[in-house]
Protein backbone atom coordinates (compact mmCIF):
# COMPACT_ATOMS: atom_id res chain seq x y z
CA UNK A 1 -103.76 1.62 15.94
CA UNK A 2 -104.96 2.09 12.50
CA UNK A 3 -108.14 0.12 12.58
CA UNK A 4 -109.01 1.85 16.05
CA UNK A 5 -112.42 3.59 15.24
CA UNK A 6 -111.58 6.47 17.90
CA UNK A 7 -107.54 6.54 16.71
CA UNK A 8 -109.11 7.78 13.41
CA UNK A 9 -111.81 10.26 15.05
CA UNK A 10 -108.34 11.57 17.09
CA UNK A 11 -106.77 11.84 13.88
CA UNK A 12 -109.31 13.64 12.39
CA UNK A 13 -109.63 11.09 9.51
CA UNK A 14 -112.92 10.13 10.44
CA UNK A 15 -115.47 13.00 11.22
CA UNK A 16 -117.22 13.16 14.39
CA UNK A 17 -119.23 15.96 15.76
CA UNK A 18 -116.62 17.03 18.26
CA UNK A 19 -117.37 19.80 21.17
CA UNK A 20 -114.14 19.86 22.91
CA UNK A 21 -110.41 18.82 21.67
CA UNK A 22 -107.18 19.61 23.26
CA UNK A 23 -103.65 18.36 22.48
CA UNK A 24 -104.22 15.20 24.69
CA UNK A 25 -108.06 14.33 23.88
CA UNK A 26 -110.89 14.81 21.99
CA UNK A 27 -114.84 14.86 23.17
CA UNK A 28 -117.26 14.27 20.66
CA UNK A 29 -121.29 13.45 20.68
CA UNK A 30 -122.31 10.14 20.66
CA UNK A 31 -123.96 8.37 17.35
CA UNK A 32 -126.52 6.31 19.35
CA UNK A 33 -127.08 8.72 22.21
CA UNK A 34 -128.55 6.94 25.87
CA UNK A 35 -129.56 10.16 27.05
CA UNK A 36 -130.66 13.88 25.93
CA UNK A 37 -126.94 14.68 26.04
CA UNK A 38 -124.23 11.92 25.61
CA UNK A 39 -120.69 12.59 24.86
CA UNK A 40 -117.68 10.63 24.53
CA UNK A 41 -114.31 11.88 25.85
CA UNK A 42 -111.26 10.17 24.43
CA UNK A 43 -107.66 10.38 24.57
CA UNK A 44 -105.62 10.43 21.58
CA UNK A 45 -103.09 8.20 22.73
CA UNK A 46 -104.53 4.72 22.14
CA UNK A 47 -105.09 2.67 25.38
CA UNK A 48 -107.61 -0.20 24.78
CA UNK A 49 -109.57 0.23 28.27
CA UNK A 50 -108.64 0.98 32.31
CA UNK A 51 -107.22 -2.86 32.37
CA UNK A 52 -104.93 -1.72 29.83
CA UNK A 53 -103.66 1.49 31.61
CA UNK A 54 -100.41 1.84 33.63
CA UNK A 55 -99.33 4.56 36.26
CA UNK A 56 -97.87 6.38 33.16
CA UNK A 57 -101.35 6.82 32.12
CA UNK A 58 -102.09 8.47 35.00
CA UNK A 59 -102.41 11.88 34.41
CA UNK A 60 -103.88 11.76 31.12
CA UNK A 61 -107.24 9.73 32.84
CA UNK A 62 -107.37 12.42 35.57
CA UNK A 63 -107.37 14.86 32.44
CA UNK A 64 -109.73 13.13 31.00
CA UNK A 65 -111.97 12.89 34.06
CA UNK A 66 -111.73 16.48 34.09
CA UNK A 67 -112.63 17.18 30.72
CA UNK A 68 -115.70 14.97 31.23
CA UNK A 69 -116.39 17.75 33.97
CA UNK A 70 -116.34 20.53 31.60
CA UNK A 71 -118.19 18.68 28.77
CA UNK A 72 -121.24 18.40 31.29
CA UNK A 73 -120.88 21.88 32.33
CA UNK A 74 -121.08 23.18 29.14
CA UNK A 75 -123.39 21.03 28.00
CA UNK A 76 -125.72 22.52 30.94
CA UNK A 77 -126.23 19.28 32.82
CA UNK A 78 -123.95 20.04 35.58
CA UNK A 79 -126.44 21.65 37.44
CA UNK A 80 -128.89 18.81 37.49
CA UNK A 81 -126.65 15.80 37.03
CA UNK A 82 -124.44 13.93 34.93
CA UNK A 83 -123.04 10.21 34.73
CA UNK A 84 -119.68 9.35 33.91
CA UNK A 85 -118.91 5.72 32.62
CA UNK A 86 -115.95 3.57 31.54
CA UNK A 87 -116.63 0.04 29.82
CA UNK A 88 -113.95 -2.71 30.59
CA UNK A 89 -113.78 -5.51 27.91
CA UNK A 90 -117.20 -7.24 26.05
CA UNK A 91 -119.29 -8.36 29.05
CA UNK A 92 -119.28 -4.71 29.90
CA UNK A 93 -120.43 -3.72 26.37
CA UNK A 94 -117.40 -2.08 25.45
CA UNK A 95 -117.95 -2.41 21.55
CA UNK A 96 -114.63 0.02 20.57
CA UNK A 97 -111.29 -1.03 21.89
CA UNK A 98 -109.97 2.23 22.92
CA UNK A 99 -110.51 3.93 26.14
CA UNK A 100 -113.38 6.16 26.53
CA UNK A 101 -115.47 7.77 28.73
CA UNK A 102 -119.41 8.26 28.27
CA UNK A 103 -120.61 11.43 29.86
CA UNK A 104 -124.59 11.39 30.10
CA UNK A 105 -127.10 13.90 31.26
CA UNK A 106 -130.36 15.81 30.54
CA UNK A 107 -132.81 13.00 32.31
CA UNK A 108 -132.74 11.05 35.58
CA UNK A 109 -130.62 8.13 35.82
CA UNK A 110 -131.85 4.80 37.28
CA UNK A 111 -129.60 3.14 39.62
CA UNK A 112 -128.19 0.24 40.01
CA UNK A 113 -127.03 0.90 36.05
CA UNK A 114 -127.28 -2.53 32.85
């Protein structure tokens, strides 16, 4: 999508400071960071949220799930803890239509979470 904040970042048209990229996402810090350390992992195929995924996505959100593990490990929250998010539609607060995952860590996390 050419409007699609995070299709640009993916596309390297917009810069980010990114700490991790592969051929299917990108992971990149966050510009209004929640926690000590708060990155966002993204695919570079454009898929609006988890209500807009199908079974052919798949693969690429257990990727992603695993990238979020690596971001936090070498990130060096792993050890303590990390949260991993995913914002469905407005009421959620996703504010960017494309899929992404928030990967926090470096301070405890309260629970229940909003």
């Amino acid at each position: 999508m050419p409007d699609c904040a995070f299709c640009r970042i993916a596309k390297k048209e917009v810069n980010a400071q990114v700490i991790y990229e592969d051929d299917l996402c990108v992971a990149f810090k966050d510009l209004n960071p929640q926690a000590p350390f708060h990155a966002l992992v993204i695919p570079r195929r454009h898929v609006t949220n988890l209500l807009g995924a199908t079974e052919q996505d798949a693969e690429i959100l257990g990727h992603l799930l695993l990238v979020c593990n690596g971001v936090a490990k070498g990130a060096g929250v792993a050890g303590s803890g990390f949260r991993v998010v995913t914002n469905s539609n407005a009421d959620a607060g996703q504010s960017v239509d494309h899929i992404h995952f928030h990967v926090l860590g470096g301070r405890q996390m309260g629970w229940p979470p909003g």
